[in-house]
Protein backbone atom coordinates (compact mmCIF):
# COMPACT_ATOMS: atom_id res chain seq x y z
CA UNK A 1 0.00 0.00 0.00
CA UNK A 2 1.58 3.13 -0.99
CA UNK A 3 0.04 6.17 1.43
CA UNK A 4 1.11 9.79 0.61
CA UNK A 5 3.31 11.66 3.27
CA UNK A 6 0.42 13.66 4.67
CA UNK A 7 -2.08 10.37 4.74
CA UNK A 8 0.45 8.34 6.00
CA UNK A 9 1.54 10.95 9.21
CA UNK A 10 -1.89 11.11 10.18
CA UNK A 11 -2.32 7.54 10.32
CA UNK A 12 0.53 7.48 12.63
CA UNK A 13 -0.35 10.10 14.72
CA UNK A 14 -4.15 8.63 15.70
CA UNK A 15 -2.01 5.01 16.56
CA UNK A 16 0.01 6.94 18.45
CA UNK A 17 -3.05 8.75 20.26
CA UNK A 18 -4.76 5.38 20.60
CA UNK A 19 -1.37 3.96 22.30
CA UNK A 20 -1.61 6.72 24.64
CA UNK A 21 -5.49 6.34 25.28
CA UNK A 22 -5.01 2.41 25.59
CA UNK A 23 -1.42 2.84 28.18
CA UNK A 24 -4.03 5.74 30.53
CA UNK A 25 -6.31 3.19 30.33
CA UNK A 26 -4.02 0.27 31.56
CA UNK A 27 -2.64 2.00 34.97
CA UNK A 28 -1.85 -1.53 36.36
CA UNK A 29 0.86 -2.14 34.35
CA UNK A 30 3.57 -0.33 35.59
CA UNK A 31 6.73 1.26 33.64
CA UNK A 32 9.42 -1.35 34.62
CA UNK A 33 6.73 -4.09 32.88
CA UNK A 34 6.50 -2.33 29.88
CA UNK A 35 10.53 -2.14 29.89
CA UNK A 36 10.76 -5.83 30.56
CA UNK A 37 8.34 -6.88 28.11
CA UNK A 38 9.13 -4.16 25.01
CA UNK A 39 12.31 -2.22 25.83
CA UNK A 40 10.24 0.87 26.39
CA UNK A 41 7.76 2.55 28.69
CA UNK A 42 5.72 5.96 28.91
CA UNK A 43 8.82 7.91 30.24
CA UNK A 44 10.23 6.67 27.11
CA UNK A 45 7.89 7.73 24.73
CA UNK A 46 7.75 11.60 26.23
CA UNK A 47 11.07 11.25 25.91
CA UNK A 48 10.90 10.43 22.27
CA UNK A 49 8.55 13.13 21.74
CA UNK A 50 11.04 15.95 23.43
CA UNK A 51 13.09 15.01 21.17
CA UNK A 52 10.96 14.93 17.85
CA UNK A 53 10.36 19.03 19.08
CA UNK A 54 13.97 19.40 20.21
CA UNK A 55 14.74 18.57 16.51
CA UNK A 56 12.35 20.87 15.09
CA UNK A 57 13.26 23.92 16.98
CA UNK A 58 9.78 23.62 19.07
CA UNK A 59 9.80 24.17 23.28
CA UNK A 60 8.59 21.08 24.53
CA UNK A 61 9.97 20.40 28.53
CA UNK A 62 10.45 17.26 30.03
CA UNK A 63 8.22 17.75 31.94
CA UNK A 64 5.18 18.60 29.72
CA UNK A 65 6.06 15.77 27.40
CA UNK A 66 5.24 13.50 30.12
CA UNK A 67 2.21 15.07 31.16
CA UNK A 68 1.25 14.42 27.38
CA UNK A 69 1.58 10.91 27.39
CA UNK A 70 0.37 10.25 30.87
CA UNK A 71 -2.78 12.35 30.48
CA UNK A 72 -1.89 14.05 33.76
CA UNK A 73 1.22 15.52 35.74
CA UNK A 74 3.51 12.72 36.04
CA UNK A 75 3.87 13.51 40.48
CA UNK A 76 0.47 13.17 40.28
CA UNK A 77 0.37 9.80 38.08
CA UNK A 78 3.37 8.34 40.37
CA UNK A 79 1.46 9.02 43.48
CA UNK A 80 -1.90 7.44 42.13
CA UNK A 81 -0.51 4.74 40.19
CA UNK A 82 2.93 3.97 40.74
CA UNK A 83 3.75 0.80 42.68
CA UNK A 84 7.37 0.08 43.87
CA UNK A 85 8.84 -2.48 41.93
CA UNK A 86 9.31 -5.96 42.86
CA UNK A 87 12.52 -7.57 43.51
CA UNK A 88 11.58 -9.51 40.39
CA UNK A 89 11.11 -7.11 38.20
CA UNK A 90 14.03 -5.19 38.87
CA UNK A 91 16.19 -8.71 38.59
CA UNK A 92 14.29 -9.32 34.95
CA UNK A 93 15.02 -5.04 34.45
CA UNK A 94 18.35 -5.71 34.98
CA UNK A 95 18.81 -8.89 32.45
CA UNK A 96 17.43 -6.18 29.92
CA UNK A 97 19.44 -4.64 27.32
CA UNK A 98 18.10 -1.51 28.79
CA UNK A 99 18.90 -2.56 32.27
CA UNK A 100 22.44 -3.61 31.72
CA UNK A 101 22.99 -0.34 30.11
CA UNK A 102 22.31 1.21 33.18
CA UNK A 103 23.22 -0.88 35.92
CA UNK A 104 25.97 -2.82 34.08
């Protein structure tokens, strides 16, 4: 299927909105879960936006990025949501490429 450039960036941006609607939706599943499982997690992907703006000259801060993606201030989403991690899950973390990066 060949989409135009315009076509196919709005296609992408309502998947993207969906991901975000379906990840607000899904509070139970915490960040080191998602990191474990796919090798990224909602700090990631504010992250990733920052940068898309950071590359286009645009004023995006850290921390409205994440209050994009987690529909909310993230303080505010850590206090209602966030669980500390299990000794697990920071063992499997750490086995990560992601994890090793940072802890190896």
């Amino acid at each position: 299927m060949n989409l135009d450039e315009k076509t196919q960036t709005e296609l992408e941006a309502a998947a993207f909105r969906r991901l975000l609607s379906h990840l607000r939706g899904r509070t139970d599943v915490q960040n080191i879960d998602l990191m474990n499982l796919a090798g990224f997690c909602r700090n990631c992907l504010s992250n990733w936006m920052k940068d898309a703006a950071d590359e286009r000259g645009l004023t995006l801060t850290r921390d409205d990025a994440r209050e994009h993606v987690y529909g909310m201030p993230y303080d505010e989403w850590k206090t209602k949501h966030q669980r500390e991690a299990s000794a697990e899950q920071v063992a499997a973390f750490q086995n990560t490429p992601a994890g090793e990066a940072k802890h190896g």
